[in-house]
N, C-alpha and C. Protein backbone atom coordinates (compact mmCIF):
# COMPACT_ATOMS: atom_id res chain seq x y z
N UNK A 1 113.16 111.31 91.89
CA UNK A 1 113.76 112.43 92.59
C UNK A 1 114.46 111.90 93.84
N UNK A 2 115.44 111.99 93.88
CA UNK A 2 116.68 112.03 94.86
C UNK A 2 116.79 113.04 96.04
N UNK A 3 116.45 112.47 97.45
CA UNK A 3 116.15 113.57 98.43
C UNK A 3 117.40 113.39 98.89
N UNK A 4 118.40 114.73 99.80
CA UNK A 4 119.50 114.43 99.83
C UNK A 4 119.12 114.60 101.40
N UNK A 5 119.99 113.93 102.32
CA UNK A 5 120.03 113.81 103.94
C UNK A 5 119.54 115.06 104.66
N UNK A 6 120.15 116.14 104.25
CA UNK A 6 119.11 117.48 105.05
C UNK A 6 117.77 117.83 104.80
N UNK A 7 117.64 117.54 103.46
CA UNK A 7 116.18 117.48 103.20
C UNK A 7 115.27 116.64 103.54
N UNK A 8 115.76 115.26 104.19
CA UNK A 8 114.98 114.15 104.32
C UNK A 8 114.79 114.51 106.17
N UNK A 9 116.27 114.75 106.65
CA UNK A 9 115.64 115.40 108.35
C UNK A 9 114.81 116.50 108.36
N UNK A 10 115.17 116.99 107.37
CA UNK A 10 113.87 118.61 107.48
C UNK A 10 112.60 117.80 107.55
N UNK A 11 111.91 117.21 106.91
CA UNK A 11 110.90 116.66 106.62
C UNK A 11 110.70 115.57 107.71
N UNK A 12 111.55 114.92 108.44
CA UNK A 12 110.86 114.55 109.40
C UNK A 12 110.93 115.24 111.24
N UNK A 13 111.87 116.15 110.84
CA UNK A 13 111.86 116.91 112.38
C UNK A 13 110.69 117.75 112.06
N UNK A 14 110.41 117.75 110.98
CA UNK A 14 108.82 119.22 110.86
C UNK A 14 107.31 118.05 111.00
N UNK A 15 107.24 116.64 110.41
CA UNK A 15 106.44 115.96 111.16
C UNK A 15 106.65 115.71 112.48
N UNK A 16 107.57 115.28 112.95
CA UNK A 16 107.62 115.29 114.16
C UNK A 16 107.17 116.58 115.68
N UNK A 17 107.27 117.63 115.15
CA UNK A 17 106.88 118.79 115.26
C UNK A 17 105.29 118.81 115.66
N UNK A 18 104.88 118.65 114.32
CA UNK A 18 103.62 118.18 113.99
C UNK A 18 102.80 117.71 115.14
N UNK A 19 103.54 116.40 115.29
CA UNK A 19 102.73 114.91 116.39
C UNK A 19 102.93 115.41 117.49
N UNK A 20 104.04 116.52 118.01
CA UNK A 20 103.97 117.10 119.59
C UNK A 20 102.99 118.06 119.37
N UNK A 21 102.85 118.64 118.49
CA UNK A 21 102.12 119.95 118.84
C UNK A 21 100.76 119.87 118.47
N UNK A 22 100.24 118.75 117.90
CA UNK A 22 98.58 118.70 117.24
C UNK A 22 98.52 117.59 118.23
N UNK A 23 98.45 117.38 119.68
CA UNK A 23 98.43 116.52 120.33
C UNK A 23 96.66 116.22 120.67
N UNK A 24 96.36 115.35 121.09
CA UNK A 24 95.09 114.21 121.69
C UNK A 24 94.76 115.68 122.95
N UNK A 25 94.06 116.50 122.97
CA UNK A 25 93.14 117.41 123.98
C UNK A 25 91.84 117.01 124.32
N UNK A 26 91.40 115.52 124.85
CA UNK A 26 90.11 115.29 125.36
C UNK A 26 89.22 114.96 124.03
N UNK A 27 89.87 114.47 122.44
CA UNK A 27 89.22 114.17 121.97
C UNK A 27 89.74 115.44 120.59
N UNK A 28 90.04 116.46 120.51
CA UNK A 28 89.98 116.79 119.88
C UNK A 28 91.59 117.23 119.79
N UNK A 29 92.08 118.11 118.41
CA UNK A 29 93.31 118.47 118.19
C UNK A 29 93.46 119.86 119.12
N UNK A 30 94.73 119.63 119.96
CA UNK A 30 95.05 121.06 120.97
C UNK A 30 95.36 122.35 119.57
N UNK A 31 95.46 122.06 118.60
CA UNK A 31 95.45 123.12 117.67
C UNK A 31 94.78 124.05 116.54
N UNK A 32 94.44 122.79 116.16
CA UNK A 32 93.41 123.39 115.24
C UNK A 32 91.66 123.05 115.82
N UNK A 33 91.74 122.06 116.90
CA UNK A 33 90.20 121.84 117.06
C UNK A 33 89.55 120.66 116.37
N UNK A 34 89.97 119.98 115.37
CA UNK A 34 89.46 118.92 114.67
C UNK A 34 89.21 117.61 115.76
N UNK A 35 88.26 116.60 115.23
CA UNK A 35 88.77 115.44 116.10
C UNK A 35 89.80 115.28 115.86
N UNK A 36 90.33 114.38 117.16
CA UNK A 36 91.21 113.91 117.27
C UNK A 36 91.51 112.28 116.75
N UNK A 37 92.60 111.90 116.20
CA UNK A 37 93.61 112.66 115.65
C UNK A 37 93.31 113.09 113.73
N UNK A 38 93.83 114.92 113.89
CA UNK A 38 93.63 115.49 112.52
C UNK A 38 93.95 115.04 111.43
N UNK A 39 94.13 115.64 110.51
CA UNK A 39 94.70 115.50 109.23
C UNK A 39 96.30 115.67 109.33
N UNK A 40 96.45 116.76 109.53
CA UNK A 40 97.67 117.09 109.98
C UNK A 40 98.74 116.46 110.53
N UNK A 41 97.78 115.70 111.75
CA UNK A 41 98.54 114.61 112.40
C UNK A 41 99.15 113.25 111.65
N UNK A 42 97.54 112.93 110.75
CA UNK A 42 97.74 111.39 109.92
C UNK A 42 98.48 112.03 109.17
N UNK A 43 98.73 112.82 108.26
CA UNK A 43 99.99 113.05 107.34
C UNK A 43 101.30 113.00 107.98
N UNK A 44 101.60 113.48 108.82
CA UNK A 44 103.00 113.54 109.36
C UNK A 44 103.21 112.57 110.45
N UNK A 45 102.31 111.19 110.98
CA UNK A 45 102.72 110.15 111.05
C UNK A 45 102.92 109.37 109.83
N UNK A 46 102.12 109.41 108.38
CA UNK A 46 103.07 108.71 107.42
C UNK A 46 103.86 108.98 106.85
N UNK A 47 105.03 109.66 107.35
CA UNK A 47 106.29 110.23 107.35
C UNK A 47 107.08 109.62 108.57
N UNK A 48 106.64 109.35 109.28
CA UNK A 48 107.48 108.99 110.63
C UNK A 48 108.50 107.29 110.28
C-alpha cells in the first residue's frame, strides 16, 4: 500500500500532536494518567 504525501503528514502532525500533548507530568502522562511515558506516546514516537 502506497501512502500518498497528505496522508503521510496527516499521520505524522497527529503523532506529533500526540508527544506535545501526552507530555512527562512528574512521572506520569498530563493526559490520560498512565506512567510516564504512555502507550500513546511510544506509538506515535515510532512514527516520528
Amino acid at each position: 500500500m502506497e501512502r500518498e504525501p497528505a496522508a503521510l503528514l496527516s499521520v505524522l502532525t497527529d503523532g506529533n500532536a500526540v508527544l506535545n500533548d501526552h507530555a512527562d507530568d512528574a512521572g506520569l502522562c498530563a493526559v490520560c494518567g498512565s506512567a510516564w511515558p504512555c502507550d500513546a506516546t511510544r506509538l506515535a514516537g515510532a512514527f516520528r
